[in-house]
PDB file of N, CA and C in Angstrom:
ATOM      1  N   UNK A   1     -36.319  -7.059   2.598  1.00  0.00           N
ATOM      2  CA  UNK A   1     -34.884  -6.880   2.446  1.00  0.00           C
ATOM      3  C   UNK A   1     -34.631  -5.722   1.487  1.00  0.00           C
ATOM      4  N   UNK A   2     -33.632  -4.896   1.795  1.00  0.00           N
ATOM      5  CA  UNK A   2     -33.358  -3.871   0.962  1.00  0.00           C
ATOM      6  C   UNK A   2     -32.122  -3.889   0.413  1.00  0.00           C
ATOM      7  N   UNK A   3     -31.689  -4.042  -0.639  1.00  0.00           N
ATOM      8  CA  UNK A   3     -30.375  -4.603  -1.176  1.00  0.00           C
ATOM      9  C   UNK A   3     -30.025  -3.269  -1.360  1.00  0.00           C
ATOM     10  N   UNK A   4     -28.680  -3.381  -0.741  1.00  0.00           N
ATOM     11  CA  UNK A   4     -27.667  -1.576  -1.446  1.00  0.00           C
ATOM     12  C   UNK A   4     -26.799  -2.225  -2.498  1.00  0.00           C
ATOM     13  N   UNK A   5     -26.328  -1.730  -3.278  1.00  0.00           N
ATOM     14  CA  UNK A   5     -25.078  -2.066  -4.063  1.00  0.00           C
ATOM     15  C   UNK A   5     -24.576  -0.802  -4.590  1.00  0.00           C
ATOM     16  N   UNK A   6     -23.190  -0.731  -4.267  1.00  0.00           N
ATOM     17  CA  UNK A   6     -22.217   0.473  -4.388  1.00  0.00           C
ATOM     18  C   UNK A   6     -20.670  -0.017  -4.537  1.00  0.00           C
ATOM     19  N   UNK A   7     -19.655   1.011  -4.819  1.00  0.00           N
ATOM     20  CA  UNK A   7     -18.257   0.353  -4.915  1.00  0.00           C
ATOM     21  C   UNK A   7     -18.072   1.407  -3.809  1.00  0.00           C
ATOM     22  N   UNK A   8     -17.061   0.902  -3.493  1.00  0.00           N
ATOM     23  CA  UNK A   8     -16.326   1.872  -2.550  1.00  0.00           C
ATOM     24  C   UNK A   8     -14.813   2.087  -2.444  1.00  0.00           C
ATOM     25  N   UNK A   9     -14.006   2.810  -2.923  1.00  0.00           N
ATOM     26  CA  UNK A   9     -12.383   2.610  -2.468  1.00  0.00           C
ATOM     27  C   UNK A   9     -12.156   2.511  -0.941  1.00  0.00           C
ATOM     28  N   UNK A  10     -10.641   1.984  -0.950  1.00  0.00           N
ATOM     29  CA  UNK A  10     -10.445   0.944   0.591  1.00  0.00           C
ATOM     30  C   UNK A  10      -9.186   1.804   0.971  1.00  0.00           C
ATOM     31  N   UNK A  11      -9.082   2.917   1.956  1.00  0.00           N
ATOM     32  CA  UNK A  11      -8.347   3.544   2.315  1.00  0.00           C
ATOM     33  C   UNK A  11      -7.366   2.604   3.283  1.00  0.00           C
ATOM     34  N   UNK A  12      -5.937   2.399   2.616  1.00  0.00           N
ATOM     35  CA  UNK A  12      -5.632   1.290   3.783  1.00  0.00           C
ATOM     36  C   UNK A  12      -4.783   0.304   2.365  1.00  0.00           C
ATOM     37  N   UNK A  13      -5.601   0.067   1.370  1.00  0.00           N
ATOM     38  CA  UNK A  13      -5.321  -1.248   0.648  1.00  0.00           C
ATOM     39  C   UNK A  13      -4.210  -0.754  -0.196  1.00  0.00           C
ATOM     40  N   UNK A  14      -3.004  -1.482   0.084  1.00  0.00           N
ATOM     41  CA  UNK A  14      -2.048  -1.825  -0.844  1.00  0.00           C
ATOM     42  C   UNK A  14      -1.412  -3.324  -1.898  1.00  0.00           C
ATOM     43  N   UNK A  15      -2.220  -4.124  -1.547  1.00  0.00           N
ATOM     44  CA  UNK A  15      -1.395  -5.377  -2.377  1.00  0.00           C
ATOM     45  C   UNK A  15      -2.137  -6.522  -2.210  1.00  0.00           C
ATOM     46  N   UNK A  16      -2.390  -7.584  -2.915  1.00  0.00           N
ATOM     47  CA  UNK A  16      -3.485  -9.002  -2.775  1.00  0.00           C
ATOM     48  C   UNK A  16      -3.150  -9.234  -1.208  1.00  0.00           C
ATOM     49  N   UNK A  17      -2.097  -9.104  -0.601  1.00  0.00           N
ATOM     50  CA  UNK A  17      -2.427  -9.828   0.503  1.00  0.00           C
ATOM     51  C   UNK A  17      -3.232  -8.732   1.645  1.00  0.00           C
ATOM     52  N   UNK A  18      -3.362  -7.404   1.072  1.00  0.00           N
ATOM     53  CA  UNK A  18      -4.652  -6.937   2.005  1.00  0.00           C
ATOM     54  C   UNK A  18      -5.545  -7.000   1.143  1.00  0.00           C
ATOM     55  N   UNK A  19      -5.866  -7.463   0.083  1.00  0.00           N
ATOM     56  CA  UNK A  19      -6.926  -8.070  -0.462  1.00  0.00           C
ATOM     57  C   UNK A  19      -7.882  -9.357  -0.138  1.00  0.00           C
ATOM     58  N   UNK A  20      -6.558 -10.289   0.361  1.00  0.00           N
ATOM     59  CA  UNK A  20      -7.136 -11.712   1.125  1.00  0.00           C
ATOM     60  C   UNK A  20      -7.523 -10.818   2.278  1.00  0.00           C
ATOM     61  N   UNK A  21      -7.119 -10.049   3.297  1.00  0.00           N
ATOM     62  CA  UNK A  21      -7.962  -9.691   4.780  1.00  0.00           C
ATOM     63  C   UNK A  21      -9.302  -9.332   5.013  1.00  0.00           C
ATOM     64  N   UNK A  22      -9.279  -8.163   3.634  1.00  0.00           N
ATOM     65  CA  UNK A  22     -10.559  -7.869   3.334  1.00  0.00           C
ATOM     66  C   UNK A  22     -11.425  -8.603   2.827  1.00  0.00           C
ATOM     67  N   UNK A  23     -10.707  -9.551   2.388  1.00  0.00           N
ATOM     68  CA  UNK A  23     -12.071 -10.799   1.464  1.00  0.00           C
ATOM     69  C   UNK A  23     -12.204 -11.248   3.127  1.00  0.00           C
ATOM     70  N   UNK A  24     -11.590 -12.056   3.621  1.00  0.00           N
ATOM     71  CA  UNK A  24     -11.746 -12.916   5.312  1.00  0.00           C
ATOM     72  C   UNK A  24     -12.687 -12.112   6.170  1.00  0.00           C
ATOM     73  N   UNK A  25     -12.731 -10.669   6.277  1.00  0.00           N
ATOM     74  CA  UNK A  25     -13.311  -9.861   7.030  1.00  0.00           C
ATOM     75  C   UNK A  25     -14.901  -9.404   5.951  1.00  0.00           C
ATOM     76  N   UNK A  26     -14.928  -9.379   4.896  1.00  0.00           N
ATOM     77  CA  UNK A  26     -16.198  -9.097   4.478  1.00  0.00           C
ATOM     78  C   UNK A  26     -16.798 -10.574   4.693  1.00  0.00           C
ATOM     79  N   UNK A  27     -16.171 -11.928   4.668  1.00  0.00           N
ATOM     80  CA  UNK A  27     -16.968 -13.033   4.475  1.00  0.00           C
ATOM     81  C   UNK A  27     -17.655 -13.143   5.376  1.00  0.00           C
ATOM     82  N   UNK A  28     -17.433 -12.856   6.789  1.00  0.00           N
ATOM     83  CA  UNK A  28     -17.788 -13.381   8.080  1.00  0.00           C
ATOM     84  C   UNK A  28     -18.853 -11.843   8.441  1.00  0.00           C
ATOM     85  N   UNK A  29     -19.066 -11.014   7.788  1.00  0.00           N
ATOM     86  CA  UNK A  29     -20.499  -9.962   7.851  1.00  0.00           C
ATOM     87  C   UNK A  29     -21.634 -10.363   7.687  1.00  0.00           C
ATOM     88  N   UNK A  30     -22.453 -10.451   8.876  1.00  0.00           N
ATOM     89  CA  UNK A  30     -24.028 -10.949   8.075  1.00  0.00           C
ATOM     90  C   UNK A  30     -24.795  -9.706   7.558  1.00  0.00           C
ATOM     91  N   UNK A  31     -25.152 -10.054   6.699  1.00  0.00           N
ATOM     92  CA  UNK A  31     -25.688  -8.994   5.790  1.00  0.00           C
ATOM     93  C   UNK A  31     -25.497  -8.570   4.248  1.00  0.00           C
ATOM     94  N   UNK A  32     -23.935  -9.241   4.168  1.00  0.00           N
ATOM     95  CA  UNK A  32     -23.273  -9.073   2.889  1.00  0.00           C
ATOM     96  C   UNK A  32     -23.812  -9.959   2.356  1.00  0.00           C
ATOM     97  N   UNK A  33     -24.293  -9.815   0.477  1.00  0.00           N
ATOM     98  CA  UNK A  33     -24.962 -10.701  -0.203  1.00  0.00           C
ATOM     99  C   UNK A  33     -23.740 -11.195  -0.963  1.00  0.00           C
ATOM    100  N   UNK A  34     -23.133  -9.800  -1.387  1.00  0.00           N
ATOM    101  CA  UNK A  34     -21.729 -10.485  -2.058  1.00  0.00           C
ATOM    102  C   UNK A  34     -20.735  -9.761  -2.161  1.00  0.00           C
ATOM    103  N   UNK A  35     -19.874  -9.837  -2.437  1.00  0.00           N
ATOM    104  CA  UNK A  35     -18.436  -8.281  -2.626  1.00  0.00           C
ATOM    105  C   UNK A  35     -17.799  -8.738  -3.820  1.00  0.00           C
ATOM    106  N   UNK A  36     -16.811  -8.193  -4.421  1.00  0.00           N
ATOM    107  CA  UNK A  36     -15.644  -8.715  -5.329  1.00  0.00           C
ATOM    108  C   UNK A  36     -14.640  -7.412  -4.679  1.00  0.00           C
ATOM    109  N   UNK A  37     -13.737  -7.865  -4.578  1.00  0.00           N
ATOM    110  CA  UNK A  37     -13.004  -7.012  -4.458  1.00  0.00           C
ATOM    111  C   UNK A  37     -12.052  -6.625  -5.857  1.00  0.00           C
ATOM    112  N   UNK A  38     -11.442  -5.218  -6.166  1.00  0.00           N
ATOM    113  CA  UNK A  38     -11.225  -5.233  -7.423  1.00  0.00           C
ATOM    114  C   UNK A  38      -9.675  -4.914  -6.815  1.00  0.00           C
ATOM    115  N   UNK A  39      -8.860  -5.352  -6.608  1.00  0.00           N
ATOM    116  CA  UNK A  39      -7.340  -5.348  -6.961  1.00  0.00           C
ATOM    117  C   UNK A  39      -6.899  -4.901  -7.584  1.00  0.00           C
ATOM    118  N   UNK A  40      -6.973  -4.364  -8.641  1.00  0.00           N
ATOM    119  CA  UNK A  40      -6.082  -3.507  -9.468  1.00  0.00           C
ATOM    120  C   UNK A  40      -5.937  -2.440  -9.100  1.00  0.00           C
ATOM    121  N   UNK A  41      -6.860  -1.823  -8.295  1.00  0.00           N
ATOM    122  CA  UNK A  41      -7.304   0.002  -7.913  1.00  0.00           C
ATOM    123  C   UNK A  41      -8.076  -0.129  -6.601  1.00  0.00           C
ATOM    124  N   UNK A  42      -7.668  -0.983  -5.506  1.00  0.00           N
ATOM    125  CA  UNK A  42      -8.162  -0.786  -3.954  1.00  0.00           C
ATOM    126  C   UNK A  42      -9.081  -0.543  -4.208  1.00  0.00           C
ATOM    127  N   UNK A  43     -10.422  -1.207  -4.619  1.00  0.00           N
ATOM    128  CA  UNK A  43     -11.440  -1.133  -4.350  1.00  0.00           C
ATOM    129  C   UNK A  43     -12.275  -2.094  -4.153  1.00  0.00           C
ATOM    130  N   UNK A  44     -13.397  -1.937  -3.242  1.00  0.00           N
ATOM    131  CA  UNK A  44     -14.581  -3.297  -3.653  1.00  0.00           C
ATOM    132  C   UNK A  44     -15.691  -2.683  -3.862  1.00  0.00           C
ATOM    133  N   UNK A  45     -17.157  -4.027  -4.588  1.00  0.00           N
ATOM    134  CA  UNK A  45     -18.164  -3.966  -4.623  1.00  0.00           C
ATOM    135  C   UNK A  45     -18.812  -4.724  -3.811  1.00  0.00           C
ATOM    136  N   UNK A  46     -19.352  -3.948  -3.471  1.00  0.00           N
ATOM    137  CA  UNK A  46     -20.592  -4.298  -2.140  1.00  0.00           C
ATOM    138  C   UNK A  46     -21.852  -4.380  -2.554  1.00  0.00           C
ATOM    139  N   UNK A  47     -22.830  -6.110  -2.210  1.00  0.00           N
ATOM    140  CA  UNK A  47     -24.054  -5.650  -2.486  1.00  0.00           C
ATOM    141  C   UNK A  47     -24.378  -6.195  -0.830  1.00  0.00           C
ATOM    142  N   UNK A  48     -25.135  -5.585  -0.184  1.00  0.00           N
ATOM    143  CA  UNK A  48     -25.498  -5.731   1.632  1.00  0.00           C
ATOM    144  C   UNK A  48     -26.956  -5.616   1.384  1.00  0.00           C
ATOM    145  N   UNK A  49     -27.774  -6.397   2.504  1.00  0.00           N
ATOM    146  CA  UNK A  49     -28.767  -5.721   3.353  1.00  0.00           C
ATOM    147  C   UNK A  49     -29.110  -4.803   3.986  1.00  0.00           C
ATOM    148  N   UNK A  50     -29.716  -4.125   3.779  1.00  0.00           N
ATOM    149  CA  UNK A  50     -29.269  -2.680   4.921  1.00  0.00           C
ATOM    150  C   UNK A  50     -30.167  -2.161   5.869  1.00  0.00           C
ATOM    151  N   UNK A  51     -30.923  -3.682   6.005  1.00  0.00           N
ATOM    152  CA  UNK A  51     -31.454  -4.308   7.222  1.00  0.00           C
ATOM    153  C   UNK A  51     -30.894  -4.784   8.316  1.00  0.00           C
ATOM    154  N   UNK A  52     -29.587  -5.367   7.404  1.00  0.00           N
ATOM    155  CA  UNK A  52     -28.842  -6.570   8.398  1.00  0.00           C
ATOM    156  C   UNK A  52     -27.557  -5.759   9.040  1.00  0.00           C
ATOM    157  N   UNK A  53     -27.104  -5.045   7.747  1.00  0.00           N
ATOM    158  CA  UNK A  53     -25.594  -3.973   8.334  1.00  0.00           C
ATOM    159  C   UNK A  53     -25.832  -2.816   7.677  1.00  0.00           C
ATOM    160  N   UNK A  54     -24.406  -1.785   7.741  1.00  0.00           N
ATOM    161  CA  UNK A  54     -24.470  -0.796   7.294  1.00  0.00           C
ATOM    162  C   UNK A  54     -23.220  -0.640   6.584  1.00  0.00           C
ATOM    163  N   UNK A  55     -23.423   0.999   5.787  1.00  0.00           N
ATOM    164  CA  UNK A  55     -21.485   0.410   5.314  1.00  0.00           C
ATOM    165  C   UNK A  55     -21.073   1.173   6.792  1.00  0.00           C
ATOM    166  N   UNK A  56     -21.472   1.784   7.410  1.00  0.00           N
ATOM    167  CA  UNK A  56     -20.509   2.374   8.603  1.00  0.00           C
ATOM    168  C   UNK A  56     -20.334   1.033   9.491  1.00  0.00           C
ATOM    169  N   UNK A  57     -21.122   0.003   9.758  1.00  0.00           N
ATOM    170  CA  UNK A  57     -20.761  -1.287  10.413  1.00  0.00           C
ATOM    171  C   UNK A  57     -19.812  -2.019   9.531  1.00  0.00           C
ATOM    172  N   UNK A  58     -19.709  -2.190   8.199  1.00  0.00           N
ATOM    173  CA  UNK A  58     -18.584  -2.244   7.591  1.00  0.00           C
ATOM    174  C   UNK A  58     -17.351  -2.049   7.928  1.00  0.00           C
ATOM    175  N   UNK A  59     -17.414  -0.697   7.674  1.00  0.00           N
ATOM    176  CA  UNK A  59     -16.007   0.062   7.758  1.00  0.00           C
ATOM    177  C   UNK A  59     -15.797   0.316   9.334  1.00  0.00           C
ATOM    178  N   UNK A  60     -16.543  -0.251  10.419  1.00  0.00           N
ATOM    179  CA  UNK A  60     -15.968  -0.135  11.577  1.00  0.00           C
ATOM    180  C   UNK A  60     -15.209  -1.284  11.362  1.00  0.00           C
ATOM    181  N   UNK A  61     -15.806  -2.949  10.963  1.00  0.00           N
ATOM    182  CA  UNK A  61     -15.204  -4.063  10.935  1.00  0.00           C
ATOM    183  C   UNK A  61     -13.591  -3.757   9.887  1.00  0.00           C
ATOM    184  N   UNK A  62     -13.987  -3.065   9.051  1.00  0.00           N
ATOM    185  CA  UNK A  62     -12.173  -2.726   7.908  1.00  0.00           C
ATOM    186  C   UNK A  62     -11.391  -2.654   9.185  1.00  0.00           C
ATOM    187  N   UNK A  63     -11.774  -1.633   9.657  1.00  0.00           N
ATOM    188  CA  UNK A  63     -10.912  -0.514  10.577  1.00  0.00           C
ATOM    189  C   UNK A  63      -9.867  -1.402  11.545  1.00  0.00           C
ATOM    190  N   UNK A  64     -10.803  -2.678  12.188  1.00  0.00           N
ATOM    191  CA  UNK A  64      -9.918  -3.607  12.708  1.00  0.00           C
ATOM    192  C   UNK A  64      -8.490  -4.104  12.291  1.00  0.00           C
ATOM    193  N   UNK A  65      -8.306  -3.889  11.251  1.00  0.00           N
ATOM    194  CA  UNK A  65      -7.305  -4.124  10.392  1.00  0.00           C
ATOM    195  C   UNK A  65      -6.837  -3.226   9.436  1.00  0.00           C
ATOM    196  N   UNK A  66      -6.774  -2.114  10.105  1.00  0.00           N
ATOM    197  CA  UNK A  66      -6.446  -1.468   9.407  1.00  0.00           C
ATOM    198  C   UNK A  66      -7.159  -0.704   7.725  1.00  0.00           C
ATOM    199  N   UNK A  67      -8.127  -0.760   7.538  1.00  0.00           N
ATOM    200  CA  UNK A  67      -8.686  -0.441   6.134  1.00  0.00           C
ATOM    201  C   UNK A  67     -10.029   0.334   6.803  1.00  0.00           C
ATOM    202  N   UNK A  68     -10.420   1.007   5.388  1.00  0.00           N
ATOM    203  CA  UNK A  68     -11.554   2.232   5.643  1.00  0.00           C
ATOM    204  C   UNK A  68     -12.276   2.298   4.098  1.00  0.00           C
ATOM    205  N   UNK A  69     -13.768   2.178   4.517  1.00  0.00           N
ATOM    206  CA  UNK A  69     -14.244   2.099   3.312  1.00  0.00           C
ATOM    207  C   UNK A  69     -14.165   3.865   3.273  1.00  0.00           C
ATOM    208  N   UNK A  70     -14.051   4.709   1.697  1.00  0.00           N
ATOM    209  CA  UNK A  70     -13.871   6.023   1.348  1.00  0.00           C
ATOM    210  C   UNK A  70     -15.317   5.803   0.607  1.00  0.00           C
ATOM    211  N   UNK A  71     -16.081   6.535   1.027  1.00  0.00           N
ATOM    212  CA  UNK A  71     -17.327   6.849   0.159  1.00  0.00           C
ATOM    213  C   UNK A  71     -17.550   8.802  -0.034  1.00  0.00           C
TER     214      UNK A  71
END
């Protein structure tokens, strides 16, 4: 297993309640070990497998709803 861990800003995120989408949509990723999302400043931390996903499989899943990981 190869653990990544990075933050990333969330092109897209304005307010806790696209904070809850993005928490609902990172939970259901296999691969994600853990996230926090930081609310104050649209961003999260990502620690993934990068065996299991990618952040571009990520940020295809944001995209569904509108959000984009900015790296």
């Amino acid at each position: 297993m190869a653990e990544n861990f990075n933050m990333y800003m969330i092109k897209g995120y304005r307010n806790e309640e696209d904070a809850k989408v993005i928490e609902e949509i990172l939970k259901n990723i296999d691969g994600i070990i853990k996230f926090k999302v930081e609310k104050s400043f649209g961003a999260v931390e990502l620690t993934f497998d990068d065996e299991k996903t990618s952040r571009e499989e990520i940020s295809e899943k944001l995209k569904t709803k509108g959000f984009e990981l900015k790296y």
